[in-house]
C-alpha atoms as a PDB file:
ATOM      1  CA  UNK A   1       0.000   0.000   0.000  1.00  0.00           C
ATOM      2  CA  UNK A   2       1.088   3.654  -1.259  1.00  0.00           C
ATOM      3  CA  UNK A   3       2.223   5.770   1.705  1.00  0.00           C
ATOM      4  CA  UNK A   4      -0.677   8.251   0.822  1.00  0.00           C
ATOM      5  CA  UNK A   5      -3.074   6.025   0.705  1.00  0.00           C
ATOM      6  CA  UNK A   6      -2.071   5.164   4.731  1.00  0.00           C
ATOM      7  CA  UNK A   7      -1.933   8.508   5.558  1.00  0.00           C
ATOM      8  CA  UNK A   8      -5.315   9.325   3.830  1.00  0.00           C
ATOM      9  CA  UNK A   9      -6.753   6.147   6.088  1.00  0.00           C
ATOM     10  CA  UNK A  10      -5.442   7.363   9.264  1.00  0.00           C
ATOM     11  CA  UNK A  11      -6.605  10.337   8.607  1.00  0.00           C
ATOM     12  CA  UNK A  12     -10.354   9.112   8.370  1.00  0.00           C
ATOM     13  CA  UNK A  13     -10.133   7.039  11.447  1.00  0.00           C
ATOM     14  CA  UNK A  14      -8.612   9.510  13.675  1.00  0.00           C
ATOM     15  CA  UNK A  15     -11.863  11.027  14.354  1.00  0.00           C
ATOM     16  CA  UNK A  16     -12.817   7.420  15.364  1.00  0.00           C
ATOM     17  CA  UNK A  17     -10.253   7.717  17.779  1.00  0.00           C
ATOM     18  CA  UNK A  18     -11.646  11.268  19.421  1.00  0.00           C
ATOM     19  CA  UNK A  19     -15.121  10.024  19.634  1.00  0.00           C
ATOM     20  CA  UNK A  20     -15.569  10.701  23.674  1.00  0.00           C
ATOM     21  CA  UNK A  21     -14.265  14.416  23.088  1.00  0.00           C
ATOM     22  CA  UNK A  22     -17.825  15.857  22.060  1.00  0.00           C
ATOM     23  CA  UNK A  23     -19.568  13.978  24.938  1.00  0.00           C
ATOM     24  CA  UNK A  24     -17.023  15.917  27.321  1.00  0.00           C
ATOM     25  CA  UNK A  25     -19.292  18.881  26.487  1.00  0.00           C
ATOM     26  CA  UNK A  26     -22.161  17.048  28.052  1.00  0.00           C
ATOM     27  CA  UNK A  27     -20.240  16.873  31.510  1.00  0.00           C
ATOM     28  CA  UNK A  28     -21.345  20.985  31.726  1.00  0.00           C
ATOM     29  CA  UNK A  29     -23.960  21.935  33.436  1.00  0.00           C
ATOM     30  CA  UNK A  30     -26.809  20.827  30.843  1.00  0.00           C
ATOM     31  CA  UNK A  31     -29.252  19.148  32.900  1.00  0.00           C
ATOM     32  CA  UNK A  32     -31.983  19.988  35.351  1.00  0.00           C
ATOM     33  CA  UNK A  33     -34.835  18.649  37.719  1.00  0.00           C
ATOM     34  CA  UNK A  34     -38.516  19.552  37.902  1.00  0.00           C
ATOM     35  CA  UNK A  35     -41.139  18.177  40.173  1.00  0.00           C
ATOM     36  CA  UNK A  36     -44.975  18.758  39.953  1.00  0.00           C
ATOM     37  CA  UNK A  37     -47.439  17.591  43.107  1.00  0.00           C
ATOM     38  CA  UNK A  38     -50.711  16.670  42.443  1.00  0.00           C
ATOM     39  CA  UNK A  39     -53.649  15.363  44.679  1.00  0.00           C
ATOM     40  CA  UNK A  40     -54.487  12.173  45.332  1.00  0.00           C
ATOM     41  CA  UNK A  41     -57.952  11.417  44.035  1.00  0.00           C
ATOM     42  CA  UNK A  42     -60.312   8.082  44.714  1.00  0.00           C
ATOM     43  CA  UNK A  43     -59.623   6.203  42.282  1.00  0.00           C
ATOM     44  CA  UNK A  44     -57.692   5.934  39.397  1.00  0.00           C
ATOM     45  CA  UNK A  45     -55.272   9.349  39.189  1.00  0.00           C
ATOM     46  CA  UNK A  46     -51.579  10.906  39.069  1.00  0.00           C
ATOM     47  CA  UNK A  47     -49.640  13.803  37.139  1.00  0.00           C
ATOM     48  CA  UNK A  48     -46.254  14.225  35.407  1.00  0.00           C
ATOM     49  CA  UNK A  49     -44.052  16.767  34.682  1.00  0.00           C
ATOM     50  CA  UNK A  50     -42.458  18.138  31.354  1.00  0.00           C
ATOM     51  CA  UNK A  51     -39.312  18.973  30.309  1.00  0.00           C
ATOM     52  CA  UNK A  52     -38.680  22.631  29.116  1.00  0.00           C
ATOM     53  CA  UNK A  53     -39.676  22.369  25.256  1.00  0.00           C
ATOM     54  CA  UNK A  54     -36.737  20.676  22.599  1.00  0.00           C
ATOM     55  CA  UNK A  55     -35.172  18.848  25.855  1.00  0.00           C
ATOM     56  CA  UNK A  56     -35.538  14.910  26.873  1.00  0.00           C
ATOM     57  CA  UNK A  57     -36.595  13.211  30.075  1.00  0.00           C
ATOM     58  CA  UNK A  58     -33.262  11.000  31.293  1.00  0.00           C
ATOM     59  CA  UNK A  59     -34.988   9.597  34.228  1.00  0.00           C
ATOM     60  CA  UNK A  60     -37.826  10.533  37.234  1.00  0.00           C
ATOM     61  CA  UNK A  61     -39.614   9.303  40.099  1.00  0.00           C
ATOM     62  CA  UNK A  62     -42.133   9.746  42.449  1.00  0.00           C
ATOM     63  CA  UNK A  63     -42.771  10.453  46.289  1.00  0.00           C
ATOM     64  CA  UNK A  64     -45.811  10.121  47.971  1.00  0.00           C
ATOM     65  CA  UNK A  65     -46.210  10.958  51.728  1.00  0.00           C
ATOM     66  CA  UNK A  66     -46.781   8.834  54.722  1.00  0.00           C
ATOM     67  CA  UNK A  67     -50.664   9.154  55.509  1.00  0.00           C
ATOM     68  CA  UNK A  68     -51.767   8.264  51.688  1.00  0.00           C
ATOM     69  CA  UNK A  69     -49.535   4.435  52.293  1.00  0.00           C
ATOM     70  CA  UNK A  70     -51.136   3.804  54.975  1.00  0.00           C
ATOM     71  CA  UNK A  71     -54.490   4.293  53.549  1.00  0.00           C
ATOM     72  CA  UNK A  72     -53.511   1.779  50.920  1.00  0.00           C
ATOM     73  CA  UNK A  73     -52.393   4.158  47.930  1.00  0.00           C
ATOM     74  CA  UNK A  74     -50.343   2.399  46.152  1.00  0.00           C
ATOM     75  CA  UNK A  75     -48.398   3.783  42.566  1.00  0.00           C
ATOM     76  CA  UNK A  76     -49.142   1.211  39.598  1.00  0.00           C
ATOM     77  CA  UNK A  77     -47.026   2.702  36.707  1.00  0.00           C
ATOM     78  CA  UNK A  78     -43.819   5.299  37.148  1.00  0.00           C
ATOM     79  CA  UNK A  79     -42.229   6.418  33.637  1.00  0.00           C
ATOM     80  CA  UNK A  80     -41.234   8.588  31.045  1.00  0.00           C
ATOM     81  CA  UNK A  81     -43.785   9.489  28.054  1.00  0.00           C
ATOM     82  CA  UNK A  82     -42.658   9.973  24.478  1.00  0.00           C
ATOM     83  CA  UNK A  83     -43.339  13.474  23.075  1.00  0.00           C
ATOM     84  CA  UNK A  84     -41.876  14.001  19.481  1.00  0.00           C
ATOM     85  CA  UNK A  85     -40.240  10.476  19.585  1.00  0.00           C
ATOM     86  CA  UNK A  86     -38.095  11.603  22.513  1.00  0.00           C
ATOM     87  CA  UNK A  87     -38.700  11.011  26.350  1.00  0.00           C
ATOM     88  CA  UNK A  88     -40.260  14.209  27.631  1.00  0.00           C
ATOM     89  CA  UNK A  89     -41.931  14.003  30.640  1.00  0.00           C
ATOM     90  CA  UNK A  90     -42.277  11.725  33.010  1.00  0.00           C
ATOM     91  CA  UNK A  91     -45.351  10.660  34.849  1.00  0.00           C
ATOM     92  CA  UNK A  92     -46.660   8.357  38.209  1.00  0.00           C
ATOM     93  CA  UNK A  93     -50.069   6.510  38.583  1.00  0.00           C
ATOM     94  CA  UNK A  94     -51.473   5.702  41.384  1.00  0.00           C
ATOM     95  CA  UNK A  95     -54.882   3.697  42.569  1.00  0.00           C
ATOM     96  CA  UNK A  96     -56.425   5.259  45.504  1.00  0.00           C
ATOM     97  CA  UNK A  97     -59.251   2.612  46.962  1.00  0.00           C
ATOM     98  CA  UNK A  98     -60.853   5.516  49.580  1.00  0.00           C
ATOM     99  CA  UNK A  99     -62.904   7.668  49.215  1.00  0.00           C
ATOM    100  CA  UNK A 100     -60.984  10.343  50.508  1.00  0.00           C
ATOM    101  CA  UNK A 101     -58.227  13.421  48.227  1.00  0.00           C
ATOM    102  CA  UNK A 102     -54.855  13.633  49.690  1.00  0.00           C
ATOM    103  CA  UNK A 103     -54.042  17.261  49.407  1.00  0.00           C
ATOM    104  CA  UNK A 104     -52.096  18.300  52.084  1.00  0.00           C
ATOM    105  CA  UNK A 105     -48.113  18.980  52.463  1.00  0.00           C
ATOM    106  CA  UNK A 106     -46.766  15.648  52.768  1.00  0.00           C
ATOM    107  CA  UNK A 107     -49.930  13.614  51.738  1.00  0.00           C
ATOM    108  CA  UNK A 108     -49.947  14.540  47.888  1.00  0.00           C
ATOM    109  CA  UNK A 109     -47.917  12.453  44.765  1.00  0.00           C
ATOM    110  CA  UNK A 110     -44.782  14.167  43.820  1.00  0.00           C
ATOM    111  CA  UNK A 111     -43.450  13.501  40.645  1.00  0.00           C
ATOM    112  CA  UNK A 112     -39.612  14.320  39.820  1.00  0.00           C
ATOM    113  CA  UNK A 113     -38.047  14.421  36.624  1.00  0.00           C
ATOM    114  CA  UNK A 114     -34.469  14.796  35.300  1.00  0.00           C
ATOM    115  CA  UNK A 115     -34.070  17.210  32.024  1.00  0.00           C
ATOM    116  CA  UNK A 116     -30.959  16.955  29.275  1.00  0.00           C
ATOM    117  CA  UNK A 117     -30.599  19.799  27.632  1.00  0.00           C
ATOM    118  CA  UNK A 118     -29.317  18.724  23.883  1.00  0.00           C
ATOM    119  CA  UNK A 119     -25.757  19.611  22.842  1.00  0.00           C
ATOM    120  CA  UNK A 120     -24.463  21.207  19.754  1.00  0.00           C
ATOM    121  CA  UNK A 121     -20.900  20.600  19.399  1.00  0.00           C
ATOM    122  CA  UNK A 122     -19.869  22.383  15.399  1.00  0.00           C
ATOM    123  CA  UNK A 123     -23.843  22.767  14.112  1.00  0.00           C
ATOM    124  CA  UNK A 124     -24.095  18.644  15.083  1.00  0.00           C
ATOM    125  CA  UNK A 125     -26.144  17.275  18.274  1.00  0.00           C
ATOM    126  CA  UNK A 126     -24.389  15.324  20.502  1.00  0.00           C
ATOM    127  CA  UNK A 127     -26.463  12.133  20.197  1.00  0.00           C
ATOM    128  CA  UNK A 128     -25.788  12.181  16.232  1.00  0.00           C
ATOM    129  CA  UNK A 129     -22.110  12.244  16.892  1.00  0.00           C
ATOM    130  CA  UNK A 130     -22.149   8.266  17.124  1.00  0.00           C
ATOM    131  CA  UNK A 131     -23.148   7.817  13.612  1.00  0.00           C
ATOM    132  CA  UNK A 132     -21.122  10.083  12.476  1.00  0.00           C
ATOM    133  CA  UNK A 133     -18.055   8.673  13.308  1.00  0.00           C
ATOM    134  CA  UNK A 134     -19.062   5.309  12.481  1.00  0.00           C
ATOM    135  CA  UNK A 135     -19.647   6.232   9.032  1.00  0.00           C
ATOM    136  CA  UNK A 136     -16.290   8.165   8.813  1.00  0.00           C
ATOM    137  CA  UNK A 137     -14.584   4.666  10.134  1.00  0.00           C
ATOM    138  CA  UNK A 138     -16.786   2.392   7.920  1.00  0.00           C
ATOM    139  CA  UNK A 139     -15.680   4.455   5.011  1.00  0.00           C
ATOM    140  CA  UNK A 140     -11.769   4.743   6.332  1.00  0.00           C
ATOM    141  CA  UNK A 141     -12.200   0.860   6.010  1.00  0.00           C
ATOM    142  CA  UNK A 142     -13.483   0.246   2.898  1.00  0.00           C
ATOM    143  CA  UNK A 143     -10.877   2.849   1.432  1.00  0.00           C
ATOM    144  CA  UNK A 144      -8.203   0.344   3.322  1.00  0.00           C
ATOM    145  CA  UNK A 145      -9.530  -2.845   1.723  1.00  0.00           C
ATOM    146  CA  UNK A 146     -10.215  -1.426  -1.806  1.00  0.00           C
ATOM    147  CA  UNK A 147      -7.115   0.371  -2.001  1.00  0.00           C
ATOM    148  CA  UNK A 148      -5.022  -2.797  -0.717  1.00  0.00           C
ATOM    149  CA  UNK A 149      -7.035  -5.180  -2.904  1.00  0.00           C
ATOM    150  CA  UNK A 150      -6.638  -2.855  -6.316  1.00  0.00           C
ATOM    151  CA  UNK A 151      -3.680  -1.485  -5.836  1.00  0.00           C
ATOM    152  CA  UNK A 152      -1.065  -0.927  -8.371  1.00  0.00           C
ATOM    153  CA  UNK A 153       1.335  -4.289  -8.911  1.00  0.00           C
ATOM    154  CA  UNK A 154       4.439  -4.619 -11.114  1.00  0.00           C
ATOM    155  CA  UNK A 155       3.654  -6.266 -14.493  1.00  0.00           C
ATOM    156  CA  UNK A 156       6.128  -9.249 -15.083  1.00  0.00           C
ATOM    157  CA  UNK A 157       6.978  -8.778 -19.005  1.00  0.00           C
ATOM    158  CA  UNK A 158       6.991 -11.604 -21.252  1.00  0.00           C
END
Protein backbone atom coordinates (compact mmCIF):
# COMPACT_ATOMS: atom_id res chain seq x y z
CA UNK A 1 0.00 0.00 0.00
CA UNK A 2 1.09 3.65 -1.26
CA UNK A 3 2.22 5.77 1.71
CA UNK A 4 -0.68 8.25 0.82
CA UNK A 5 -3.07 6.02 0.70
CA UNK A 6 -2.07 5.16 4.73
CA UNK A 7 -1.93 8.51 5.56
CA UNK A 8 -5.32 9.33 3.83
CA UNK A 9 -6.75 6.15 6.09
CA UNK A 10 -5.44 7.36 9.26
CA UNK A 11 -6.60 10.34 8.61
CA UNK A 12 -10.35 9.11 8.37
CA UNK A 13 -10.13 7.04 11.45
CA UNK A 14 -8.61 9.51 13.67
CA UNK A 15 -11.86 11.03 14.35
CA UNK A 16 -12.82 7.42 15.36
CA UNK A 17 -10.25 7.72 17.78
CA UNK A 18 -11.65 11.27 19.42
CA UNK A 19 -15.12 10.02 19.63
CA UNK A 20 -15.57 10.70 23.67
CA UNK A 21 -14.27 14.42 23.09
CA UNK A 22 -17.83 15.86 22.06
CA UNK A 23 -19.57 13.98 24.94
CA UNK A 24 -17.02 15.92 27.32
CA UNK A 25 -19.29 18.88 26.49
CA UNK A 26 -22.16 17.05 28.05
CA UNK A 27 -20.24 16.87 31.51
CA UNK A 28 -21.35 20.99 31.73
CA UNK A 29 -23.96 21.93 33.44
CA UNK A 30 -26.81 20.83 30.84
CA UNK A 31 -29.25 19.15 32.90
CA UNK A 32 -31.98 19.99 35.35
CA UNK A 33 -34.83 18.65 37.72
CA UNK A 34 -38.52 19.55 37.90
CA UNK A 35 -41.14 18.18 40.17
CA UNK A 36 -44.98 18.76 39.95
CA UNK A 37 -47.44 17.59 43.11
CA UNK A 38 -50.71 16.67 42.44
CA UNK A 39 -53.65 15.36 44.68
CA UNK A 40 -54.49 12.17 45.33
CA UNK A 41 -57.95 11.42 44.04
CA UNK A 42 -60.31 8.08 44.71
CA UNK A 43 -59.62 6.20 42.28
CA UNK A 44 -57.69 5.93 39.40
CA UNK A 45 -55.27 9.35 39.19
CA UNK A 46 -51.58 10.91 39.07
CA UNK A 47 -49.64 13.80 37.14
CA UNK A 48 -46.25 14.23 35.41
CA UNK A 49 -44.05 16.77 34.68
CA UNK A 50 -42.46 18.14 31.35
CA UNK A 51 -39.31 18.97 30.31
CA UNK A 52 -38.68 22.63 29.12
CA UNK A 53 -39.68 22.37 25.26
CA UNK A 54 -36.74 20.68 22.60
CA UNK A 55 -35.17 18.85 25.86
CA UNK A 56 -35.54 14.91 26.87
CA UNK A 57 -36.59 13.21 30.08
CA UNK A 58 -33.26 11.00 31.29
CA UNK A 59 -34.99 9.60 34.23
CA UNK A 60 -37.83 10.53 37.23
CA UNK A 61 -39.61 9.30 40.10
CA UNK A 62 -42.13 9.75 42.45
CA UNK A 63 -42.77 10.45 46.29
CA UNK A 64 -45.81 10.12 47.97
CA UNK A 65 -46.21 10.96 51.73
CA UNK A 66 -46.78 8.83 54.72
CA UNK A 67 -50.66 9.15 55.51
CA UNK A 68 -51.77 8.26 51.69
CA UNK A 69 -49.53 4.44 52.29
CA UNK A 70 -51.14 3.80 54.98
CA UNK A 71 -54.49 4.29 53.55
CA UNK A 72 -53.51 1.78 50.92
CA UNK A 73 -52.39 4.16 47.93
CA UNK A 74 -50.34 2.40 46.15
CA UNK A 75 -48.40 3.78 42.57
CA UNK A 76 -49.14 1.21 39.60
CA UNK A 77 -47.03 2.70 36.71
CA UNK A 78 -43.82 5.30 37.15
CA UNK A 79 -42.23 6.42 33.64
CA UNK A 80 -41.23 8.59 31.05
CA UNK A 81 -43.78 9.49 28.05
CA UNK A 82 -42.66 9.97 24.48
CA UNK A 83 -43.34 13.47 23.07
CA UNK A 84 -41.88 14.00 19.48
CA UNK A 85 -40.24 10.48 19.58
CA UNK A 86 -38.10 11.60 22.51
CA UNK A 87 -38.70 11.01 26.35
CA UNK A 88 -40.26 14.21 27.63
CA UNK A 89 -41.93 14.00 30.64
CA UNK A 90 -42.28 11.73 33.01
CA UNK A 91 -45.35 10.66 34.85
CA UNK A 92 -46.66 8.36 38.21
CA UNK A 93 -50.07 6.51 38.58
CA UNK A 94 -51.47 5.70 41.38
CA UNK A 95 -54.88 3.70 42.57
CA UNK A 96 -56.42 5.26 45.50
CA UNK A 97 -59.25 2.61 46.96
CA UNK A 98 -60.85 5.52 49.58
CA UNK A 99 -62.90 7.67 49.21
CA UNK A 100 -60.98 10.34 50.51
CA UNK A 101 -58.23 13.42 48.23
CA UNK A 102 -54.85 13.63 49.69
CA UNK A 103 -54.04 17.26 49.41
CA UNK A 104 -52.10 18.30 52.08
CA UNK A 105 -48.11 18.98 52.46
CA UNK A 106 -46.77 15.65 52.77
CA UNK A 107 -49.93 13.61 51.74
CA UNK A 108 -49.95 14.54 47.89
CA UNK A 109 -47.92 12.45 44.76
CA UNK A 110 -44.78 14.17 43.82
CA UNK A 111 -43.45 13.50 40.64
CA UNK A 112 -39.61 14.32 39.82
CA UNK A 113 -38.05 14.42 36.62
CA UNK A 114 -34.47 14.80 35.30
CA UNK A 115 -34.07 17.21 32.02
CA UNK A 116 -30.96 16.95 29.27
CA UNK A 117 -30.60 19.80 27.63
CA UNK A 118 -29.32 18.72 23.88
CA UNK A 119 -25.76 19.61 22.84
CA UNK A 120 -24.46 21.21 19.75
CA UNK A 121 -20.90 20.60 19.40
CA UNK A 122 -19.87 22.38 15.40
CA UNK A 123 -23.84 22.77 14.11
CA UNK A 124 -24.09 18.64 15.08
CA UNK A 125 -26.14 17.28 18.27
CA UNK A 126 -24.39 15.32 20.50
CA UNK A 127 -26.46 12.13 20.20
CA UNK A 128 -25.79 12.18 16.23
CA UNK A 129 -22.11 12.24 16.89
CA UNK A 130 -22.15 8.27 17.12
CA UNK A 131 -23.15 7.82 13.61
CA UNK A 132 -21.12 10.08 12.48
CA UNK A 133 -18.06 8.67 13.31
CA UNK A 134 -19.06 5.31 12.48
CA UNK A 135 -19.65 6.23 9.03
CA UNK A 136 -16.29 8.17 8.81
CA UNK A 137 -14.58 4.67 10.13
CA UNK A 138 -16.79 2.39 7.92
CA UNK A 139 -15.68 4.45 5.01
CA UNK A 140 -11.77 4.74 6.33
CA UNK A 141 -12.20 0.86 6.01
CA UNK A 142 -13.48 0.25 2.90
CA UNK A 143 -10.88 2.85 1.43
CA UNK A 144 -8.20 0.34 3.32
CA UNK A 145 -9.53 -2.84 1.72
CA UNK A 146 -10.22 -1.43 -1.81
CA UNK A 147 -7.12 0.37 -2.00
CA UNK A 148 -5.02 -2.80 -0.72
CA UNK A 149 -7.04 -5.18 -2.90
CA UNK A 150 -6.64 -2.85 -6.32
CA UNK A 151 -3.68 -1.49 -5.84
CA UNK A 152 -1.06 -0.93 -8.37
CA UNK A 153 1.34 -4.29 -8.91
CA UNK A 154 4.44 -4.62 -11.11
CA UNK A 155 3.65 -6.27 -14.49
CA UNK A 156 6.13 -9.25 -15.08
CA UNK A 157 6.98 -8.78 -19.00
CA UNK A 158 6.99 -11.60 -21.25
Amino acid sequence: MEKGAFVLALALVLPLLLYGVPYAYAAQSSSYHKEASCAIIPGDGGCGVLCNAGDYATGGGFEIGALPEVSGVRVEASSYTLGANQPNEWGAKVFNPTNSTFSGPGDELVVQVICQMPIAVAGIGVPEFGSFYFAIALGAVGYFVLSRRFASRPKLAA
